[in-house]
N, C-alpha and C. Protein backbone atom coordinates (compact mmCIF):
# COMPACT_ATOMS: atom_id res chain seq x y z
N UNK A 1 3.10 40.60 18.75
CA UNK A 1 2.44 39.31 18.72
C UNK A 1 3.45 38.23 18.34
N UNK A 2 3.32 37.18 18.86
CA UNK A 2 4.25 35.71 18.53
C UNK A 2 4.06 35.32 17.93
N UNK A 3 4.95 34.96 16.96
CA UNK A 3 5.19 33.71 15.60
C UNK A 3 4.16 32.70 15.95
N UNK A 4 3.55 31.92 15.19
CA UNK A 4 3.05 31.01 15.40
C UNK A 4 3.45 29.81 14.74
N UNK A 5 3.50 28.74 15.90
CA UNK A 5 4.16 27.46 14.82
C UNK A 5 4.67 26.92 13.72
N UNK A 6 3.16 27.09 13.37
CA UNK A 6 2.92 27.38 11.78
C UNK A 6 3.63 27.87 10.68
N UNK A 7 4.00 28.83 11.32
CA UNK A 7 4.39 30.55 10.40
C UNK A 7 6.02 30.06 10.56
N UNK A 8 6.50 29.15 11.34
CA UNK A 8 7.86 28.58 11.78
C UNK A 8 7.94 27.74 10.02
N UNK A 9 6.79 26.85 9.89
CA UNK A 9 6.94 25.32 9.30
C UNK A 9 6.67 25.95 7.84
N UNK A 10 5.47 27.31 7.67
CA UNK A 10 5.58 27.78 6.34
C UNK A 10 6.78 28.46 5.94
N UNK A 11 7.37 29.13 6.74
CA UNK A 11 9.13 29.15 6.05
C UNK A 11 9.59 28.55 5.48
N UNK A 12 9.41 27.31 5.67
CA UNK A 12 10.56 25.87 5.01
C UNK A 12 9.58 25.38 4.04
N UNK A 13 8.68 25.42 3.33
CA UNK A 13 7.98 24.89 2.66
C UNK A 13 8.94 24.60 1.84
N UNK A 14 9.67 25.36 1.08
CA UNK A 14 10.69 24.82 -0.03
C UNK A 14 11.64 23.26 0.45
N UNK A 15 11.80 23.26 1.94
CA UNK A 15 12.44 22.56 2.52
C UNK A 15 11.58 20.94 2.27
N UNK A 16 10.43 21.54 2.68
CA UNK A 16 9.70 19.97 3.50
C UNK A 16 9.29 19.74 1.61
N UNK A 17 8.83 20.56 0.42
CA UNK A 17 9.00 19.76 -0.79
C UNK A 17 10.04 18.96 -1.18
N UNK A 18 11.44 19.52 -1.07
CA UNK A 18 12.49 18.53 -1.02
C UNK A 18 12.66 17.47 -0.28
N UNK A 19 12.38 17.54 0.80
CA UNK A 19 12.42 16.32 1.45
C UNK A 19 11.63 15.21 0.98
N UNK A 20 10.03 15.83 1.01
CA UNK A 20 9.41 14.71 0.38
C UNK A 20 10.28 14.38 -1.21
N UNK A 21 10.55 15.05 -1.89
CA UNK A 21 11.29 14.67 -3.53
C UNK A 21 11.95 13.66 -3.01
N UNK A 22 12.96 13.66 -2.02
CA UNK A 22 14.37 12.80 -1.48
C UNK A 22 13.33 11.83 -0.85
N UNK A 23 11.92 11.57 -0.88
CA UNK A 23 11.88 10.40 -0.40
C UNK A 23 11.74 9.81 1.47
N UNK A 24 11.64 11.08 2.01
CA UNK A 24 11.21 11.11 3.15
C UNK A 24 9.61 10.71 3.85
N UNK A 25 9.74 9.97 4.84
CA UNK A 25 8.26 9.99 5.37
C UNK A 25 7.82 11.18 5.79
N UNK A 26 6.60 11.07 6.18
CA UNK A 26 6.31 12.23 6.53
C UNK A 26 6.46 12.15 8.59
N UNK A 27 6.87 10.96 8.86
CA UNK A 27 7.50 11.10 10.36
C UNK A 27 8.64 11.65 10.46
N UNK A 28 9.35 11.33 9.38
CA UNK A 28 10.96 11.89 9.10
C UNK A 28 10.87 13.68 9.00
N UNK A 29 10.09 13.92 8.18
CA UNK A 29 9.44 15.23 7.98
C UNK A 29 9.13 15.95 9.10
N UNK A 30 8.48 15.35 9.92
CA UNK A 30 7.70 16.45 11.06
C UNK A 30 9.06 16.10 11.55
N UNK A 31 9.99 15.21 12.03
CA UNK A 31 10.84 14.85 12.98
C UNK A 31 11.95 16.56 12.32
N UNK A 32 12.52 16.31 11.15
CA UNK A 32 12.82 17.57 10.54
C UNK A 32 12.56 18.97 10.92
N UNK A 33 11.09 18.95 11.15
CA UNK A 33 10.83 20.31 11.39
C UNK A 33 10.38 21.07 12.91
N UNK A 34 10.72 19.53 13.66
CA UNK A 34 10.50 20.13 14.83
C UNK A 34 9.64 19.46 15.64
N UNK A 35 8.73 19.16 14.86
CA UNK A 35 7.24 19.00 15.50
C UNK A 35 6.75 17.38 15.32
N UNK A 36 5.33 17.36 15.99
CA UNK A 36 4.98 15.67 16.39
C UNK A 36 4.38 15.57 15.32
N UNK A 37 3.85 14.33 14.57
CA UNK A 37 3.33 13.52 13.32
C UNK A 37 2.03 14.02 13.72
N UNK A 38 1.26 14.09 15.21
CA UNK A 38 0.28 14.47 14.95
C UNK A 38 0.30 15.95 14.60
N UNK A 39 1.02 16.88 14.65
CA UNK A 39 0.94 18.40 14.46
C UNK A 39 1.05 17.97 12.93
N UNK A 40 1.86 17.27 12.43
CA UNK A 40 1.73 17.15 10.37
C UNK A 40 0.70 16.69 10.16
N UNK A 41 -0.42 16.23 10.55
CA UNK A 41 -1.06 15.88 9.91
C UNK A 41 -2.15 17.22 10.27
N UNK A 42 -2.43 17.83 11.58
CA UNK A 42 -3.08 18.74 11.42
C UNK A 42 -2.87 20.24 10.42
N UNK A 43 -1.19 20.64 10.29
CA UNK A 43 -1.04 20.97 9.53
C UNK A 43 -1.70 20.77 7.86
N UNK A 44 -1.52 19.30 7.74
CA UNK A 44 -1.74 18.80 5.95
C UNK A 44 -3.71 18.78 6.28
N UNK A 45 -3.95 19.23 7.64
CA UNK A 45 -5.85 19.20 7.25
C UNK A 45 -5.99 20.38 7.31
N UNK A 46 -5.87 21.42 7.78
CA UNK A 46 -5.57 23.00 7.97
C UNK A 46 -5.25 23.75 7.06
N UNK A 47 -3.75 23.34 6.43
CA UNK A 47 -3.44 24.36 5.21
C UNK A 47 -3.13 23.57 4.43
N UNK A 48 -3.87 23.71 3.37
CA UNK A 48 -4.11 23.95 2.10
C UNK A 48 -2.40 24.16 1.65
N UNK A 49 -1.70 24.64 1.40
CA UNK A 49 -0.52 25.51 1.23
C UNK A 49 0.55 24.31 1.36
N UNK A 50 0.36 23.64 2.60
CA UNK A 50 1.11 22.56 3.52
C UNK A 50 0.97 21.09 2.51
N UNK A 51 0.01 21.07 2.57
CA UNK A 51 -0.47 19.73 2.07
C UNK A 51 -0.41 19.53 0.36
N UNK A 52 -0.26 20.58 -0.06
CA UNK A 52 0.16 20.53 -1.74
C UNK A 52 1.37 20.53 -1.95
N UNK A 53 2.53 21.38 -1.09
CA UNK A 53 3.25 20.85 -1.04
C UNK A 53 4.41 19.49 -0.69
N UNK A 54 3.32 19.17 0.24
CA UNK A 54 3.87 17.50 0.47
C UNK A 54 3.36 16.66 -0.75
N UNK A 55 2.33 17.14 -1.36
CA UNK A 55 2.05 16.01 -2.44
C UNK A 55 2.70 16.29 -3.96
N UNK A 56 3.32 17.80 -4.03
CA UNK A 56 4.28 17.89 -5.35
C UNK A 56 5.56 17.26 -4.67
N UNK A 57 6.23 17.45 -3.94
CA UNK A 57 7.01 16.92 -3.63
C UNK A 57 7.50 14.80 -4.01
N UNK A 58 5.86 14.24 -3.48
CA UNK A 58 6.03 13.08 -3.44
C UNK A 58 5.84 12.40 -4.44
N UNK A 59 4.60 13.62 -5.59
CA UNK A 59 4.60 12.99 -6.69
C UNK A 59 5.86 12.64 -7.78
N UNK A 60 7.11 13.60 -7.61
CA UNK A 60 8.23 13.74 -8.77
C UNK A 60 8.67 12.45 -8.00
N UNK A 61 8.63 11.76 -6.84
CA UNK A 61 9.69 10.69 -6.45
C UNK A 61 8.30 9.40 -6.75
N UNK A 62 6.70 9.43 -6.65
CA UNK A 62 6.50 8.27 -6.99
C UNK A 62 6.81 7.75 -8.59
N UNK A 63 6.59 8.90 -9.15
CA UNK A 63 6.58 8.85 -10.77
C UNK A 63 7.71 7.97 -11.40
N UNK A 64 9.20 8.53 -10.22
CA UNK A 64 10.22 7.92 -11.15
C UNK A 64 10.26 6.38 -10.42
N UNK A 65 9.46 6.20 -9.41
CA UNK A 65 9.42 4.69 -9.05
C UNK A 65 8.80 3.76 -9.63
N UNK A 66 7.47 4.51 -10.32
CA UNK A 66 6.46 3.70 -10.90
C UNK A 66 7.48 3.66 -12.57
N UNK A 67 7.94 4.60 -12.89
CA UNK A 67 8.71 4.15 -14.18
C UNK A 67 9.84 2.80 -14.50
N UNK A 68 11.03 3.30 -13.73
CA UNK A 68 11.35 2.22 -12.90
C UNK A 68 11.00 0.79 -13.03
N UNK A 69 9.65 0.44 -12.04
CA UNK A 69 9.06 -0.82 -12.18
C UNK A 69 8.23 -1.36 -13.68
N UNK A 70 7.83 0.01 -14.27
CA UNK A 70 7.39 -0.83 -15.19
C UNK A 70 8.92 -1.50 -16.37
N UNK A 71 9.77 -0.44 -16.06
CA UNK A 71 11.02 -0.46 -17.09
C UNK A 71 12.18 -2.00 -16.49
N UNK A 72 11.30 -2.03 -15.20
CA UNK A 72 12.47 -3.61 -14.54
C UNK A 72 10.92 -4.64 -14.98
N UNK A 73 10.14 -4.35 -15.08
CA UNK A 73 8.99 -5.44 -15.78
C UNK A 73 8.72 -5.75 -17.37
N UNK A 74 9.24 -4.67 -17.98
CA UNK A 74 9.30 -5.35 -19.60
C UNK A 74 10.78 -5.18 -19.79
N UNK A 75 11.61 -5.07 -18.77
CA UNK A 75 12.85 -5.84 -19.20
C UNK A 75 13.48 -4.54 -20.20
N UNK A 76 14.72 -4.01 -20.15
CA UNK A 76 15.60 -2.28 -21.34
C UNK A 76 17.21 -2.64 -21.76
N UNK A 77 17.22 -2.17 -22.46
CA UNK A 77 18.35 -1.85 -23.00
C UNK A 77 19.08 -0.55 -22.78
N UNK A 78 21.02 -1.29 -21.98
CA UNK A 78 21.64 0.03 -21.39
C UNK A 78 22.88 -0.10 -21.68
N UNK A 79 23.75 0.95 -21.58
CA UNK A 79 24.83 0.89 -22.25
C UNK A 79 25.52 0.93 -20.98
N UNK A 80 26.97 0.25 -21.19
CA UNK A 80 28.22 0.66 -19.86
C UNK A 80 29.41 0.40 -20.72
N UNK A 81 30.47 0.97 -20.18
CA UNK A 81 32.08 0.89 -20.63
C UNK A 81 32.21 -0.50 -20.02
N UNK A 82 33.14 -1.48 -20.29
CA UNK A 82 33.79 -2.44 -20.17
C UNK A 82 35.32 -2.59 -20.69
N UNK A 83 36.08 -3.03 -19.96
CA UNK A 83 37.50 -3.44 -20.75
C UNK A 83 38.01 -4.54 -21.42
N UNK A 84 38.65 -4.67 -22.41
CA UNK A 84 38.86 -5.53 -23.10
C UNK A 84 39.87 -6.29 -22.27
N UNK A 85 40.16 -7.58 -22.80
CA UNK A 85 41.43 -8.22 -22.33
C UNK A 85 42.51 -7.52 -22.78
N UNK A 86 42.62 -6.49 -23.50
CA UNK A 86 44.00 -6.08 -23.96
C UNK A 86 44.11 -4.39 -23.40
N UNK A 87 42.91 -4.16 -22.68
CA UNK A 87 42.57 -3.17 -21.67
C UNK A 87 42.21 -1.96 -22.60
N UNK A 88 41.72 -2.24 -23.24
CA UNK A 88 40.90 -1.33 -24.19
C UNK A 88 39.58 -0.71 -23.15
N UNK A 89 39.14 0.40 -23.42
CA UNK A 89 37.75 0.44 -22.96
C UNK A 89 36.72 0.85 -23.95
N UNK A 90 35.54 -0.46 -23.83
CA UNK A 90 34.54 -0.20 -25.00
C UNK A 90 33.12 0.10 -24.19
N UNK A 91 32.59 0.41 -25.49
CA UNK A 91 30.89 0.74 -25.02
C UNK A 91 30.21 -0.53 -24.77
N UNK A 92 29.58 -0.60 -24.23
CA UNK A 92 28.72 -2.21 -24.54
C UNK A 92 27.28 -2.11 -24.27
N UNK A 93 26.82 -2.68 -25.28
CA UNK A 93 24.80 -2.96 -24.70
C UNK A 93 24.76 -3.73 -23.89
N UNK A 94 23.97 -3.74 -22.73
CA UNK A 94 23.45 -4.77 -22.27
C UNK A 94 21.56 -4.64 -22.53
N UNK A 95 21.43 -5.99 -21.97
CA UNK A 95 19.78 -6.09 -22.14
C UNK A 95 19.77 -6.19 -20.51
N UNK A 96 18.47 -5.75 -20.01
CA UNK A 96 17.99 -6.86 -18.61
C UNK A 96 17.03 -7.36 -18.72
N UNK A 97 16.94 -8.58 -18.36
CA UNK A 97 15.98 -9.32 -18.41
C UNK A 97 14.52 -8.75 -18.08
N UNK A 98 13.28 -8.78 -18.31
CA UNK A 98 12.23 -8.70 -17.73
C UNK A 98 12.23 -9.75 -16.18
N UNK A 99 11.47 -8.49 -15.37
CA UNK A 99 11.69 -9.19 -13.98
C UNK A 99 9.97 -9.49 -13.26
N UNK A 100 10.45 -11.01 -13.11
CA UNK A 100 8.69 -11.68 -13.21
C UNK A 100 8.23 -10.74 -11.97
N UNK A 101 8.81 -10.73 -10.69
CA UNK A 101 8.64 -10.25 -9.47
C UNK A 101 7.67 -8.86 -9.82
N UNK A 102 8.49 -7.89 -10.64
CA UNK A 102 7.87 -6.36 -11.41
C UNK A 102 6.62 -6.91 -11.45
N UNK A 103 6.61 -7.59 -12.71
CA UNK A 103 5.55 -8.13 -13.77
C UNK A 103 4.19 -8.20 -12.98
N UNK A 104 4.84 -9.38 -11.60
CA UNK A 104 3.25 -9.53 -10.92
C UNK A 104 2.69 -8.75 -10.37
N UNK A 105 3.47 -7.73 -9.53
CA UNK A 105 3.35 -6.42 -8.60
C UNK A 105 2.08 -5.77 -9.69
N UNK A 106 2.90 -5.62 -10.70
CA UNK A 106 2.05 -4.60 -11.39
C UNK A 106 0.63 -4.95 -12.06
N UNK A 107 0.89 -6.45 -12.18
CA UNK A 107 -0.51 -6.70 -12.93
C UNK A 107 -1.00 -6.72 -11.82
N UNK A 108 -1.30 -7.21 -10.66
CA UNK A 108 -1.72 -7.22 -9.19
C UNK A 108 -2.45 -5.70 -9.29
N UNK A 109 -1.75 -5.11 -9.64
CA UNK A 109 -2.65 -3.57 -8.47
C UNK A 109 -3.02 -2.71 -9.92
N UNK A 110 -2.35 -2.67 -11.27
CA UNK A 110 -3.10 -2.32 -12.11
C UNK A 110 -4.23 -2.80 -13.22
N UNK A 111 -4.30 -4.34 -12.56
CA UNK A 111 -5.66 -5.15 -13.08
C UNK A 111 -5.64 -6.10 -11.82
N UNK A 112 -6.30 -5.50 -10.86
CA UNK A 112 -6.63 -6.64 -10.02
C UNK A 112 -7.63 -7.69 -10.23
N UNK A 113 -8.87 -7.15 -10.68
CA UNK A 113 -9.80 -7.82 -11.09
C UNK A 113 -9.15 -9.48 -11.65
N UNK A 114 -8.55 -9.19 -12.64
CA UNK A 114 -7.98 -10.29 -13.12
C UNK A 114 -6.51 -10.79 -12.59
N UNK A 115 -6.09 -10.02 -11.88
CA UNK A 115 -4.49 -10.81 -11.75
C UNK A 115 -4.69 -11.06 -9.67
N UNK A 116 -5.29 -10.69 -9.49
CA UNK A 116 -5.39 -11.13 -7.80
C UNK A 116 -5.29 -12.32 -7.53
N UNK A 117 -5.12 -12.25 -6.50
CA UNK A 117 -4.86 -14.00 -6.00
C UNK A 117 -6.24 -14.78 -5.77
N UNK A 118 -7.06 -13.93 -4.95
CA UNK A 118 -8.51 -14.44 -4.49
C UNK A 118 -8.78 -13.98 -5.28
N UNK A 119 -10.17 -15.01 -5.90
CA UNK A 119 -10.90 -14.85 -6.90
C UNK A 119 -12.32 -14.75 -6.11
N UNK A 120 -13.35 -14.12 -6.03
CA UNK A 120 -14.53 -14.11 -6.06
C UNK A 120 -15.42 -15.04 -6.97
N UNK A 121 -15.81 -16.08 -6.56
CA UNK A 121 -16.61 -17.09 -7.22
C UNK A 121 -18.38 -17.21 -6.44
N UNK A 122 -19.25 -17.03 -7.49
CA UNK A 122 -20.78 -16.86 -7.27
C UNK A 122 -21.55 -18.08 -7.69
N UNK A 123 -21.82 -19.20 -6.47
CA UNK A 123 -22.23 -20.43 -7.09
C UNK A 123 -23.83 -19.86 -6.73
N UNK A 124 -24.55 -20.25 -7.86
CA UNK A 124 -25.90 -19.62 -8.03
C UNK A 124 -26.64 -21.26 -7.91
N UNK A 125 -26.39 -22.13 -8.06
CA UNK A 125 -26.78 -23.65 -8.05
C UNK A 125 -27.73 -23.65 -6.26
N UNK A 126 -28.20 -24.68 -6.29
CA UNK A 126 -28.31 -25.53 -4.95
C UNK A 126 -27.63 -27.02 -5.15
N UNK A 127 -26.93 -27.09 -4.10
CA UNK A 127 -26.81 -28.72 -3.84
C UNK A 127 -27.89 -29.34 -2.70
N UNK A 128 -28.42 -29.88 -3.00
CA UNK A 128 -29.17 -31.02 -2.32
C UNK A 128 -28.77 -32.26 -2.35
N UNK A 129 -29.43 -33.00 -1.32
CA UNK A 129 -29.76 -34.44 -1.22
C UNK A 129 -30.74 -35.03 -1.59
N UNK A 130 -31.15 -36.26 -2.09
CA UNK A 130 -31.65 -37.00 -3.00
C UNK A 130 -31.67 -37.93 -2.00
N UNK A 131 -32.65 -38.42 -1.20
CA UNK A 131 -32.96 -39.98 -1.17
C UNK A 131 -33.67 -40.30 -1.63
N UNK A 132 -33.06 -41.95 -2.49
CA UNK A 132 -33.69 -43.09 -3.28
C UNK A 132 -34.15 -44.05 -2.48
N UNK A 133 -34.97 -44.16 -2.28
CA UNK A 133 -35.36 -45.70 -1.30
C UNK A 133 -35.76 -46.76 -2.07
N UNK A 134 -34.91 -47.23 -3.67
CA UNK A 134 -35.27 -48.29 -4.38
C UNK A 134 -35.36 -49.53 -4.21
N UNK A 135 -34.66 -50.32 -2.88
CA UNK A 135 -34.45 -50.97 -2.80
C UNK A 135 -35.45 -52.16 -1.82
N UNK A 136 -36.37 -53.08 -2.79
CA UNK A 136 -37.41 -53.83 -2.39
C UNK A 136 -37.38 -54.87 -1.76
């Protein structure tokens, strides 16, 4: 009996987790393994097996992105060598600034309610018109 596709793409599972870790799409992925974006996705609805591994994979690379942004949004403290004018080499702190750009991203999508741009406003009033015909 013949290999089946499949049984090709579950070989590499160790493969296609790394890839996703490194940050790969998953077009890059199927392109990798052979096969069309629509065969990955029937794969990731099919097996079970397939599809957990694309999502351990992607979780270790969103994690260190989402760290990252929050760590370029309240702004850290890092060390680097520098040389002196007399060509010494020292340690040095630096700070980085908090970065507003971070800041909004994140309040944006982890309090949208309040940090969105459109606001949802509920005017519960009526406006009408009023004619006065006071004039005798």
């Amino acid at each position: 009996m013949a290999k089946s596709k499949y049984q090709d793409v579950k070989e590499k599972l160790t493969l296609v987790e790394g890839w996703a870790r490194d940050g790969l799409t998953d077009k890059q992925i199927a392109y990798n393994l052979g096969i069309a974006m629509s065969t990955l996705q029937e794969y990731k609805n099919k097996h079970k097996e397939f599809s957990e591994t694309l999502k351990r994979g992607k979780e270790v690379v969103d994690r260190e992105v989402e760290n990252a942004l929050y760590k370029s949004a309240v702004g850290y403290r890092y060390t680097e060598q520098a040389v002196t004018n007399k060509g010494d080499i020292v340690t040095v702190e630096r700070f980085e600034k908090p970065n507003t750009t971070a800041m909004i991203f994140w309040l944006k999508n982890r309090k949208p309610q309040q940090w969105r741009d459109k606001q949802d406003v509920n005017h519960s009033g009526e406006i009408g018109v009023k004619i006065v015909d006071d004039i005798k």
